[in-house]
C-alpha atoms as a PDB file:
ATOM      1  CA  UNK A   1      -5.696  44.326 -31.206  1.00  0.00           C
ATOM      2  CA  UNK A   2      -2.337  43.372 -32.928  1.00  0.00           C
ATOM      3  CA  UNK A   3      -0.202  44.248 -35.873  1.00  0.00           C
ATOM      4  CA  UNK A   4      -2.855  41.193 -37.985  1.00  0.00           C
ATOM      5  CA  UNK A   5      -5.692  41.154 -35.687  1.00  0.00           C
ATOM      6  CA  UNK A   6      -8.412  38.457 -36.523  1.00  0.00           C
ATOM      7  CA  UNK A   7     -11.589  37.966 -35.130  1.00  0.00           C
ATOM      8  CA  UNK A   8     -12.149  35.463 -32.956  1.00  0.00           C
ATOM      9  CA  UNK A   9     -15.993  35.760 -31.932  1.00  0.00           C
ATOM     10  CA  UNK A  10     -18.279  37.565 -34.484  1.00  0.00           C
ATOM     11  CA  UNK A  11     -18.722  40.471 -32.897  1.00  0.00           C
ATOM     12  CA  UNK A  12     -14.814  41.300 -32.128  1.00  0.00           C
ATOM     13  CA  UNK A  13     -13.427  44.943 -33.213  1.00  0.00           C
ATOM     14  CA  UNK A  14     -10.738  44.745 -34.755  1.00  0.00           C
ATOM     15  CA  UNK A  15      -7.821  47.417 -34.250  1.00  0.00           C
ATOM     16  CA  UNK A  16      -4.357  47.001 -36.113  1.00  0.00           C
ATOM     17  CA  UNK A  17      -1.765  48.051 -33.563  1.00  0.00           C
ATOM     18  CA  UNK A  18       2.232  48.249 -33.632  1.00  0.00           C
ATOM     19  CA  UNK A  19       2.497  48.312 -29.958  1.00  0.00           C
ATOM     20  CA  UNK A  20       6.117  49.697 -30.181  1.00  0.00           C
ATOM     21  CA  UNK A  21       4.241  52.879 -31.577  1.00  0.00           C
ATOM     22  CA  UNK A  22       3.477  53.980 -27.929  1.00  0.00           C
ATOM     23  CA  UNK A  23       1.481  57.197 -29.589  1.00  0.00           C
ATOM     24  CA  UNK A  24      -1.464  55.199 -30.565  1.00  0.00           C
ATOM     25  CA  UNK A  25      -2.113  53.429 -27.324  1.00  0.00           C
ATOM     26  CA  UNK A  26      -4.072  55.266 -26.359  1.00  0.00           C
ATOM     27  CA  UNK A  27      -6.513  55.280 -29.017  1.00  0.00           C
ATOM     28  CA  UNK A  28      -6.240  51.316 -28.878  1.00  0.00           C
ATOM     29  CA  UNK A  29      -7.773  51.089 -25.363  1.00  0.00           C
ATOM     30  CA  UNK A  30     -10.181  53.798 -25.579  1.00  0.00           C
ATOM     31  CA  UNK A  31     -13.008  52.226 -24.474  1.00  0.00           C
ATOM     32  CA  UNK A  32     -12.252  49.787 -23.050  1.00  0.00           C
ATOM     33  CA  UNK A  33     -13.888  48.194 -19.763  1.00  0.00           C
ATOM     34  CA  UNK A  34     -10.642  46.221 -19.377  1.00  0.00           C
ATOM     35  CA  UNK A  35      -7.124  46.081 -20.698  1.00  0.00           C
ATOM     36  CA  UNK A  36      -5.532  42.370 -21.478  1.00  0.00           C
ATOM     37  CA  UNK A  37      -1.871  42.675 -21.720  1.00  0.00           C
ATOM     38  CA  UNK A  38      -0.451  39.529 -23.302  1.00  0.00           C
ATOM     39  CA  UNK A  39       1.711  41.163 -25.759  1.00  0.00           C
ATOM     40  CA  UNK A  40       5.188  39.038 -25.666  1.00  0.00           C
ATOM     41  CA  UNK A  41       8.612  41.235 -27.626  1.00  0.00           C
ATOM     42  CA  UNK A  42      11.467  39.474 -28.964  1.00  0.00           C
ATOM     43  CA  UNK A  43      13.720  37.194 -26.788  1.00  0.00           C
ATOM     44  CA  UNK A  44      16.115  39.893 -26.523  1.00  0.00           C
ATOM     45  CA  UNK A  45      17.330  41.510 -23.376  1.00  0.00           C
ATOM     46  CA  UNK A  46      18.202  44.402 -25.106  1.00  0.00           C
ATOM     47  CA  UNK A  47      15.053  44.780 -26.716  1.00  0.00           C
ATOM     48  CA  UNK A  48      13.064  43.653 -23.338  1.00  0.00           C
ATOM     49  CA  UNK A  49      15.256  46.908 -21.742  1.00  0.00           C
ATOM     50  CA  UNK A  50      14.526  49.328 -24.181  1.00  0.00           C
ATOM     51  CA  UNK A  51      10.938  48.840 -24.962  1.00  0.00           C
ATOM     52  CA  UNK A  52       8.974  47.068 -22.398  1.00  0.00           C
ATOM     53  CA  UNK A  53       9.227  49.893 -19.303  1.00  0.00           C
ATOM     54  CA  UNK A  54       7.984  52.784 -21.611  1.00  0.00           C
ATOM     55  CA  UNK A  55       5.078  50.189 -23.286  1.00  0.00           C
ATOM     56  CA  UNK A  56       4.206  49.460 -19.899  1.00  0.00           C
ATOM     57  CA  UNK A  57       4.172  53.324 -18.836  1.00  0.00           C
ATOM     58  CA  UNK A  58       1.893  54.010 -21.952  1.00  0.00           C
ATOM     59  CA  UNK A  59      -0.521  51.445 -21.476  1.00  0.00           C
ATOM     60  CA  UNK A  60      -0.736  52.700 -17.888  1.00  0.00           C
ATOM     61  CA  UNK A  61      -1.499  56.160 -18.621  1.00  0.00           C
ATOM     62  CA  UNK A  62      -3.930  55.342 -21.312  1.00  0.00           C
ATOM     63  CA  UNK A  63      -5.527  52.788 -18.944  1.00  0.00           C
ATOM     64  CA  UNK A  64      -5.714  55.805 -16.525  1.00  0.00           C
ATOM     65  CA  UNK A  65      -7.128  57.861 -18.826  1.00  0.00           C
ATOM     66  CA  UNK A  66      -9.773  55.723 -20.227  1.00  0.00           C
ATOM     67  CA  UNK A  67     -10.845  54.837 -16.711  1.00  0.00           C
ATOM     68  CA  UNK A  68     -10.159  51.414 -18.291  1.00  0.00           C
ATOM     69  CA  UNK A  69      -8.941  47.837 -15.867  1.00  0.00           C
ATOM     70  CA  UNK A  70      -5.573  46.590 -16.435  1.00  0.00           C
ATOM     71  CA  UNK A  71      -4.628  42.585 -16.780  1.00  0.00           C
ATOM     72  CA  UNK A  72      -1.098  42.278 -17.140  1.00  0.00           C
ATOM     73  CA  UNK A  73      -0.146  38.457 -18.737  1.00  0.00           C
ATOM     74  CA  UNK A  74       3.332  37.940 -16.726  1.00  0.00           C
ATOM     75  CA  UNK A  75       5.654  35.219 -16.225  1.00  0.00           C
ATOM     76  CA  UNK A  76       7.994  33.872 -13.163  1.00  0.00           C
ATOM     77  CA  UNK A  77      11.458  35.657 -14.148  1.00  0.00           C
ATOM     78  CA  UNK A  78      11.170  38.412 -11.249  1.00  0.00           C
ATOM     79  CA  UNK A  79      11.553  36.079  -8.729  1.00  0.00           C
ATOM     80  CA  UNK A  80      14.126  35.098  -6.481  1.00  0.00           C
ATOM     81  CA  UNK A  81      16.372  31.829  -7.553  1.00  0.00           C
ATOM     82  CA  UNK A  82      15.157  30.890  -3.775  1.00  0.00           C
ATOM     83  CA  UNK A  83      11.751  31.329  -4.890  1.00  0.00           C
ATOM     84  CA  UNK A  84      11.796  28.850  -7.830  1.00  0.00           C
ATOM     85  CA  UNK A  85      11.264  25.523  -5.708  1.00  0.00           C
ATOM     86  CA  UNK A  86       8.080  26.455  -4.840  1.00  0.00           C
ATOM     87  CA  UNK A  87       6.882  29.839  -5.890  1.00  0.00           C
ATOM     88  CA  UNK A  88       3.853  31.696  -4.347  1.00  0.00           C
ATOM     89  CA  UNK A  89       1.898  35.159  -4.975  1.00  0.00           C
ATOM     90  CA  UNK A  90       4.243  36.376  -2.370  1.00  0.00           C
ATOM     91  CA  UNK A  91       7.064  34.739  -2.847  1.00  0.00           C
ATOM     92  CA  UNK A  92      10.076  36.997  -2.823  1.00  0.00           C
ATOM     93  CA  UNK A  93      11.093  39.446  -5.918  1.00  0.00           C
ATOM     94  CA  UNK A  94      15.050  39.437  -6.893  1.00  0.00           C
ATOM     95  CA  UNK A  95      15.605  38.005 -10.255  1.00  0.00           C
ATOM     96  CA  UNK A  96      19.244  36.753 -10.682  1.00  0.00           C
ATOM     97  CA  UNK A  97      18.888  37.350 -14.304  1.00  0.00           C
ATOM     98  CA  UNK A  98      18.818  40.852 -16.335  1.00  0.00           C
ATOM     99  CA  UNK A  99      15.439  39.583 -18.225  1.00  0.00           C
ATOM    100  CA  UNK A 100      14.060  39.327 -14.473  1.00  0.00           C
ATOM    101  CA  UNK A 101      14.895  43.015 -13.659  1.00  0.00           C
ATOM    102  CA  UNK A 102      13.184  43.796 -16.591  1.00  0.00           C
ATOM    103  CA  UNK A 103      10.299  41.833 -15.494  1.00  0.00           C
ATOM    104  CA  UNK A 104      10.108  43.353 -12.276  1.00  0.00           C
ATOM    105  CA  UNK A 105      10.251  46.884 -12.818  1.00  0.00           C
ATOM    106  CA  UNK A 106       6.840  46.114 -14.703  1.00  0.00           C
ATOM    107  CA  UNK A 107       5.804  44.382 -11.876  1.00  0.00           C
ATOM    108  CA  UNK A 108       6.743  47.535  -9.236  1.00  0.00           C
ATOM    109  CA  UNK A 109       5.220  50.149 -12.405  1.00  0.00           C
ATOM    110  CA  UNK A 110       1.771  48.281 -12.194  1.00  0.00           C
ATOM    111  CA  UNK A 111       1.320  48.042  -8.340  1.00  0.00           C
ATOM    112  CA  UNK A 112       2.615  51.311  -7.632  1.00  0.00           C
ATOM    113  CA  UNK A 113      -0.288  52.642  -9.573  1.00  0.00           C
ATOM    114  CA  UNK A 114      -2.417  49.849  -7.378  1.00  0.00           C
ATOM    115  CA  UNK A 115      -0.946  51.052  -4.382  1.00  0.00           C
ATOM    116  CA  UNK A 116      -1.588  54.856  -5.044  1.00  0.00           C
ATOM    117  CA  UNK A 117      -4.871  54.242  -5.977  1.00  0.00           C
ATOM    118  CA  UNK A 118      -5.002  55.329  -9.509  1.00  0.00           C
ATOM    119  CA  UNK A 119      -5.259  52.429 -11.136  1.00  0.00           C
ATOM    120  CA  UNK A 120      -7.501  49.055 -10.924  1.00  0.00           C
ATOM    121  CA  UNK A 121      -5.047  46.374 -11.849  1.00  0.00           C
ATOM    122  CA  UNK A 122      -4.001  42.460 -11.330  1.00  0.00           C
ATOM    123  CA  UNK A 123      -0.904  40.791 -12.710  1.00  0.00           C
ATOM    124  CA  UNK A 124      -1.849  36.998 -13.834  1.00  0.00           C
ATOM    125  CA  UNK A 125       1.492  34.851 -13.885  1.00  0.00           C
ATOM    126  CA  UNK A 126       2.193  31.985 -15.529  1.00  0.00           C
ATOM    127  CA  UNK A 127       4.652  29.234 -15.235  1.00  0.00           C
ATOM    128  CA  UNK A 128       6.505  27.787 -18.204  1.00  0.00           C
ATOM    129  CA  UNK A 129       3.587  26.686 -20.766  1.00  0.00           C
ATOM    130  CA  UNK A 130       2.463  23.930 -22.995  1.00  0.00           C
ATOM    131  CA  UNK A 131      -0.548  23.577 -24.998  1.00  0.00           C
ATOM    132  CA  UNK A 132      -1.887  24.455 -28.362  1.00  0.00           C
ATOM    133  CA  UNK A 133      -1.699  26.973 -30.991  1.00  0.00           C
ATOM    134  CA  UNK A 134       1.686  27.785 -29.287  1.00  0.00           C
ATOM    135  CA  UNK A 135       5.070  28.442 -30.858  1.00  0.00           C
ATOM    136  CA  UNK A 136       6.650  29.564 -27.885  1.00  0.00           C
ATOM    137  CA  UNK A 137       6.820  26.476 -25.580  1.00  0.00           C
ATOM    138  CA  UNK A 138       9.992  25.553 -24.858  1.00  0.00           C
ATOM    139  CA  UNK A 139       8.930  21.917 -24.344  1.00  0.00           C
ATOM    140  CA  UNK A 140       6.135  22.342 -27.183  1.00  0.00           C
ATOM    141  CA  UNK A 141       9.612  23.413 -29.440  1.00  0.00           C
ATOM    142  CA  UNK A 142      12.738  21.047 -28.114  1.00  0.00           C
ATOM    143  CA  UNK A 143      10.575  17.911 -27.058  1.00  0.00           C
ATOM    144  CA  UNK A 144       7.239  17.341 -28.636  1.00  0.00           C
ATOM    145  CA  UNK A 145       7.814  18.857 -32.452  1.00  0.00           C
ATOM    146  CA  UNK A 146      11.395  16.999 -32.088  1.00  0.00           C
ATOM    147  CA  UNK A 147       9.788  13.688 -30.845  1.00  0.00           C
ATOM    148  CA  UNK A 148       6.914  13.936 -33.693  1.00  0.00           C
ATOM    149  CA  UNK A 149       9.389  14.211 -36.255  1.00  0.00           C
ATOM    150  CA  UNK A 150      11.383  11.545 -35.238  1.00  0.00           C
ATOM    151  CA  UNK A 151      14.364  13.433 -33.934  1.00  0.00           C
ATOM    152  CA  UNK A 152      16.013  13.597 -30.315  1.00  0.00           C
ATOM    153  CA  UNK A 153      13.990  15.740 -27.542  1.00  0.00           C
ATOM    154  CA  UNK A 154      16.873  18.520 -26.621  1.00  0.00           C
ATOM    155  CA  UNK A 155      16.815  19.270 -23.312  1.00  0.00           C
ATOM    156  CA  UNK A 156      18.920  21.516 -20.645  1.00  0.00           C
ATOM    157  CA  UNK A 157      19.532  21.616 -17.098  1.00  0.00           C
ATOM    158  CA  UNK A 158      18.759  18.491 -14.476  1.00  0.00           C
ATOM    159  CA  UNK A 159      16.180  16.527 -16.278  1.00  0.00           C
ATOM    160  CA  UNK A 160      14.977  15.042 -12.996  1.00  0.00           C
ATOM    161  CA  UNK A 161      14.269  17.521 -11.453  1.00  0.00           C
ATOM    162  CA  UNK A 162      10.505  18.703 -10.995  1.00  0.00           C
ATOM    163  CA  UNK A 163       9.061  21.080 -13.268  1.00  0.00           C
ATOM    164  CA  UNK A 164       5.768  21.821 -13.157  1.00  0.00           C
ATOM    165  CA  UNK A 165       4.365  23.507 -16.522  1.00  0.00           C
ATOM    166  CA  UNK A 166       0.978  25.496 -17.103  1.00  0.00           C
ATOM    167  CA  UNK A 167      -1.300  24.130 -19.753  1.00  0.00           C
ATOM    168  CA  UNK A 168      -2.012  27.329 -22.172  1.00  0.00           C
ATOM    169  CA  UNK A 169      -5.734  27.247 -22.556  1.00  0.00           C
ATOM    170  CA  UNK A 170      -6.095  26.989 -18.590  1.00  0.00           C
ATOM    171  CA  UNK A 171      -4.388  29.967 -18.507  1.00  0.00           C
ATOM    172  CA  UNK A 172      -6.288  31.646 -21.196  1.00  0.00           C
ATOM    173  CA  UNK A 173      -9.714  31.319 -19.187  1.00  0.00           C
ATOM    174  CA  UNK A 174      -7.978  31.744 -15.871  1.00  0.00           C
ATOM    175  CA  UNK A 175      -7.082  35.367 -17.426  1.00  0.00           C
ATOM    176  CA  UNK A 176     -10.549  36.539 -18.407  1.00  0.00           C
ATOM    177  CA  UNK A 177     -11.970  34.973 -15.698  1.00  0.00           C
ATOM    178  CA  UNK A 178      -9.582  37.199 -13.421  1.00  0.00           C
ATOM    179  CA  UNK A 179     -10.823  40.200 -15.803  1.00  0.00           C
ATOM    180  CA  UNK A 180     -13.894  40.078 -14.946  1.00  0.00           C
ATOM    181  CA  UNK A 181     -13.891  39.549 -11.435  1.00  0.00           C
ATOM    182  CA  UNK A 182     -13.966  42.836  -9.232  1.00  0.00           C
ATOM    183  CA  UNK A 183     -12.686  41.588  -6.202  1.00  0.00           C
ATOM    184  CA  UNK A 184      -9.312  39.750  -8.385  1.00  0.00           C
ATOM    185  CA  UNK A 185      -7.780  43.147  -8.833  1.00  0.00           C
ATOM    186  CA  UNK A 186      -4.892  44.790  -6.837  1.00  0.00           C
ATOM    187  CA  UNK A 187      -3.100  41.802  -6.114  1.00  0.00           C
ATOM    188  CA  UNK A 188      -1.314  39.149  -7.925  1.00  0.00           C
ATOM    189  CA  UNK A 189      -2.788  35.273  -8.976  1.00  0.00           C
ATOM    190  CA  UNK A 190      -1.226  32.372  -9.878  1.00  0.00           C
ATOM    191  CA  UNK A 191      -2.938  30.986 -13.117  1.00  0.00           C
ATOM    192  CA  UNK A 192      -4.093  27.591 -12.370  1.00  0.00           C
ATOM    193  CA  UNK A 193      -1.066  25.016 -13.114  1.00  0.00           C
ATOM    194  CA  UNK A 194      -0.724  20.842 -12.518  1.00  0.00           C
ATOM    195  CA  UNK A 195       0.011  20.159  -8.686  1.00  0.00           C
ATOM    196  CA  UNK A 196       1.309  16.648  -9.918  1.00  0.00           C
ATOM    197  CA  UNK A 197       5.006  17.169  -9.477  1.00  0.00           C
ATOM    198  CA  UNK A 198       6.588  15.505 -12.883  1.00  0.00           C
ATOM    199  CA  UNK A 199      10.355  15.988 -13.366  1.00  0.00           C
ATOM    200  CA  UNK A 200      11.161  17.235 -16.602  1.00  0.00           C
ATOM    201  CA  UNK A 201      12.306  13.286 -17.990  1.00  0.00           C
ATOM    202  CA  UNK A 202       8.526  12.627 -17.180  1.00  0.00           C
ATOM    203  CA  UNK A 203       7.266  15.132 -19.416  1.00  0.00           C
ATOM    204  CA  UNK A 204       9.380  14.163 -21.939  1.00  0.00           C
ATOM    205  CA  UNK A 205       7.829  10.532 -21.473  1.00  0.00           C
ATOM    206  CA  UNK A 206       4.605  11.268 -21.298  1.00  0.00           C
ATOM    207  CA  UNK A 207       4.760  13.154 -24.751  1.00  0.00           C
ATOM    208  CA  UNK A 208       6.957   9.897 -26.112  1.00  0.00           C
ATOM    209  CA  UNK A 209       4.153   8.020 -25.037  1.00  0.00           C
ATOM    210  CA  UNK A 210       1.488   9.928 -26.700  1.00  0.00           C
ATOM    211  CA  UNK A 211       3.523  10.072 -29.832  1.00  0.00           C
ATOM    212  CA  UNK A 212       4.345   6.477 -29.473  1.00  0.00           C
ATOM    213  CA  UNK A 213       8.143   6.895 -30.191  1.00  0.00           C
ATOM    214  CA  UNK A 214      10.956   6.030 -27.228  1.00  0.00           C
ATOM    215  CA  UNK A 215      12.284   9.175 -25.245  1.00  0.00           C
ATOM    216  CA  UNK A 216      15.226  10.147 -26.518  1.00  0.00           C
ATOM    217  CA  UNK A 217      16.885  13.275 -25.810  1.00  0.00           C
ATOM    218  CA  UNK A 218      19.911  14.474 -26.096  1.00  0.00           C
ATOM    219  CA  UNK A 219      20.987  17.336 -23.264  1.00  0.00           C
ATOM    220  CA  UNK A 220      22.585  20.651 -24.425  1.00  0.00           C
ATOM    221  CA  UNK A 221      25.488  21.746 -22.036  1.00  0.00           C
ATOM    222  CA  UNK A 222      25.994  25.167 -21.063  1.00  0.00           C
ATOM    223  CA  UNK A 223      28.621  26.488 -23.564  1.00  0.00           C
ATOM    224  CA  UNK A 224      26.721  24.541 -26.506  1.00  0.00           C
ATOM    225  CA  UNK A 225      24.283  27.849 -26.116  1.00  0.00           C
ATOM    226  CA  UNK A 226      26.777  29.951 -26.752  1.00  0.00           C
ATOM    227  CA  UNK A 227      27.763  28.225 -29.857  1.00  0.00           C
ATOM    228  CA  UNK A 228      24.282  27.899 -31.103  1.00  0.00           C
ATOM    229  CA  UNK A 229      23.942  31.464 -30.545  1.00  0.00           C
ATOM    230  CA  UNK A 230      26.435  31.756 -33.701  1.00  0.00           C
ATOM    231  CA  UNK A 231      23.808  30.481 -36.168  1.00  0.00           C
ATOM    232  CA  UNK A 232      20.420  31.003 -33.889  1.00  0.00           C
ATOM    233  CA  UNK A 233      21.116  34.555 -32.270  1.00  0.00           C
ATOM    234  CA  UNK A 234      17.825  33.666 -29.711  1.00  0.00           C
ATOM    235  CA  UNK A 235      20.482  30.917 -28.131  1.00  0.00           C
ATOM    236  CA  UNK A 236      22.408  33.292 -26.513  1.00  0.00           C
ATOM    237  CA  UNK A 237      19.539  34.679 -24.141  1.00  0.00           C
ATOM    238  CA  UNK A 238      19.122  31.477 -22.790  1.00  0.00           C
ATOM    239  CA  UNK A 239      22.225  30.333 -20.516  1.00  0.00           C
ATOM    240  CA  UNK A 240      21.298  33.664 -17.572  1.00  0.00           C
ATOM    241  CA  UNK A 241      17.576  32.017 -16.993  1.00  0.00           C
ATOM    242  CA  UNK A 242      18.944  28.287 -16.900  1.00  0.00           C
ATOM    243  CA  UNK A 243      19.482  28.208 -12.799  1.00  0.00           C
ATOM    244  CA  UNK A 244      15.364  27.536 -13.284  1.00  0.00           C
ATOM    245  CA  UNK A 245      15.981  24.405 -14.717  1.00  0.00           C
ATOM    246  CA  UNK A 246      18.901  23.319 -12.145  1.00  0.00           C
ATOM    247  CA  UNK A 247      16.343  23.617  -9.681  1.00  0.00           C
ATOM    248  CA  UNK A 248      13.226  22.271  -8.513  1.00  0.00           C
ATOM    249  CA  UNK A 249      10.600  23.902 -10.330  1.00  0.00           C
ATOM    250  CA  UNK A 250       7.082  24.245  -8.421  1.00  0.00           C
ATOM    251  CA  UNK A 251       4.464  26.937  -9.432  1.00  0.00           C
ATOM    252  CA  UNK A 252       1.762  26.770  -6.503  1.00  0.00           C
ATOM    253  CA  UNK A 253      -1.610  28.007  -7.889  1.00  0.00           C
ATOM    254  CA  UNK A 254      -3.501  27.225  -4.721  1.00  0.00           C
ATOM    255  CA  UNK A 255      -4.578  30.916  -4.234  1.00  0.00           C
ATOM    256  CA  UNK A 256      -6.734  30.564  -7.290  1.00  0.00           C
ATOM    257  CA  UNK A 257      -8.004  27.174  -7.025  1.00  0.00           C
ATOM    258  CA  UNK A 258      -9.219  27.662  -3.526  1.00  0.00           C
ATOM    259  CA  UNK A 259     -11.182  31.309  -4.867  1.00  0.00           C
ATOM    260  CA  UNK A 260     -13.126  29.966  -8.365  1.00  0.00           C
ATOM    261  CA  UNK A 261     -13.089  25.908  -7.399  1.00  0.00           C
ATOM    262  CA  UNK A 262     -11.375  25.235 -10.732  1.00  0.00           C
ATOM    263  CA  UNK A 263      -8.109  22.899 -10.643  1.00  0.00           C
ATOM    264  CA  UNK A 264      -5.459  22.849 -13.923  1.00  0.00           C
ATOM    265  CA  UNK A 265      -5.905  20.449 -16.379  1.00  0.00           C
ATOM    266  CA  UNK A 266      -4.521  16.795 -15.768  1.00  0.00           C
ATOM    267  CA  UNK A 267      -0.702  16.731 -17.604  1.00  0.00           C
ATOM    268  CA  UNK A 268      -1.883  13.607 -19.669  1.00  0.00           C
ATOM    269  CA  UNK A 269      -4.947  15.147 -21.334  1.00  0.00           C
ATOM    270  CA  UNK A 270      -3.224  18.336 -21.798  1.00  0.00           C
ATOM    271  CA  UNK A 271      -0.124  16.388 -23.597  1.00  0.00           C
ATOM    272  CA  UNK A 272      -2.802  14.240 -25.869  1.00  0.00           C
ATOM    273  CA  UNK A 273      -4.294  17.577 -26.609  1.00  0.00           C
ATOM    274  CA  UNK A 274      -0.866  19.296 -27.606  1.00  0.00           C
ATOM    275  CA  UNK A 275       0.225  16.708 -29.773  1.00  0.00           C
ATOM    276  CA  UNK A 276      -2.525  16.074 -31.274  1.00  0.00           C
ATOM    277  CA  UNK A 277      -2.951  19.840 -32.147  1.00  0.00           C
ATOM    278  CA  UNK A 278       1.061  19.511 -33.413  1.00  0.00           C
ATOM    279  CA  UNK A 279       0.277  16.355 -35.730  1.00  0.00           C
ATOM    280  CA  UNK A 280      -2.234  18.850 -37.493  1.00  0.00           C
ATOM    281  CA  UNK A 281      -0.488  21.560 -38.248  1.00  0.00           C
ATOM    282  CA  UNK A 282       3.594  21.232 -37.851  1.00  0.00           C
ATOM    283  CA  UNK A 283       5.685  20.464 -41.302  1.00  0.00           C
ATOM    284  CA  UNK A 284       8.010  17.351 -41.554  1.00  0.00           C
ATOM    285  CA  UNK A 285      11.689  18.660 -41.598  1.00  0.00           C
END
């Protein structure tokens, strides 16, 4: 379901869904033996504040109603800035940024309902991504499209420091495989992400490298974001989440490695795999 659902498998059913029209929720997941939740809303914290709690709270109810499972698709910004050099299922929640709070009120919605027992649910979190069919990597963006077209990679923050980033399809069959697995529910996974701590300068080599070109970047300081943010209004959400990139940046996914015996997949075949995917589809500029 989306606002231009297609089918991916034959025997999908389709349902066209504005997802900000919280009346026909309900309807959507009628059902339904589970709920995926991987709905993202614009990169705005003003729309993030106004429209993801009561979303969440409708899916929720409808969930409830429909005697349906919940999967919620989440990503790191709830936790701590302490949390961020090596982040766990348990790792601490108090976001320093305003997106964060946002992110963990869904969080506390979701297992409240857990914890109350009126709800079957699991949160699947994911670490910064790269991959394919993606238009909202940051590295996939700034680096790889840049590098492909022969321009600078732009990068922010310490670029050697380690980031560790979460390859998009692993995450895709991490989250159905989570789905379907009774005893994943009421609790929180790590998706399955590279244990092969690369700073961010390696990335950005490893995608030169594939794409044959040297690894030039050019680094965008603080108040250049606010500038930006005069032509490109999505600029300006960026400076409160870049302590993450100022830090050492390790997403541990051991929890659900040691569970299903599946690792992530290695950073060079998921770069080859990326750009490769890039080189058929993105437009010269």
């Amino acid at each position: 379901m989306s606002r231009n659902p297609r089918k991916v498998n034959d025997s999908d059913e389709l349902f066209s869904l504005d997802v900000t029209d919280f009346g026909r929720i309900s309807a959507a997941v009628s059902g339904s033996d589970v709920v995926y939740v991987t709905v993202g809303f614009q990169y705005n914290l003003k729309v993030w504040q106004e429209t993801w709690p009561p979303f969440m709270k409708a899916v929720i109810d409808a969930c409830k109603r429909n005697g349906a499972k919940l999967v919620f698709f989440d990503n790191v910004y709830a936790y701590a800035r302490s949390a961020i050099p090596h982040m766990k299922e348990d790792s601490p929640l108090q976001p320093p940024s305003k997106k964060g709070v946002v992110r963990q009120q869904i969080h506390e919605m979701i297992m409240r309902e857990v914890g109350d027992n009126s709800l079957k649910a699991l949160i699947a979190r994911s670490a910064d991504f790269y991959g394919p069919d993606t238009r909202s990597s940051v590295i996939g963006e700034t680096v790889a499209k840049n590098l492909i077209r022969g321009k600078t990679a732009q990068v922010f923050g310490d670029v050697n420091r380690i980031h560790t980033f979460t390859y998009t399809t692993d995450a895709a069959r991490a989250t159905a495989l989570l789905g379907n697995t009774d005893d994943a529910y009421d609790q929180v996974w790590h998706v399955p992400t590279t244990n092969v701590l690369l700073t961010m300068m390696r990335w950005i080599e490893l995608f030169a490298q594939e794409i044959q070109v040297e690894p030039k970047i050019q680094r965008i300081p603080r108040p250049m974001f606010y500038l930006l943010g005069l032509f490109a209004p999505v600029m300006r959400e960026f400076p409160e989440m870049l302590y993450q990139t100022d830090l050492d940046y390790v997403f541990d996914s051991s929890k659900f490695e040691k569970r299903f015996r599946i690792v992530a997949t290695p950073p060079e075949d998921g770069v080859k795999t990326t750009v490769d995917y890039l080189r058929r589809t993105i437009k010269p500029r």
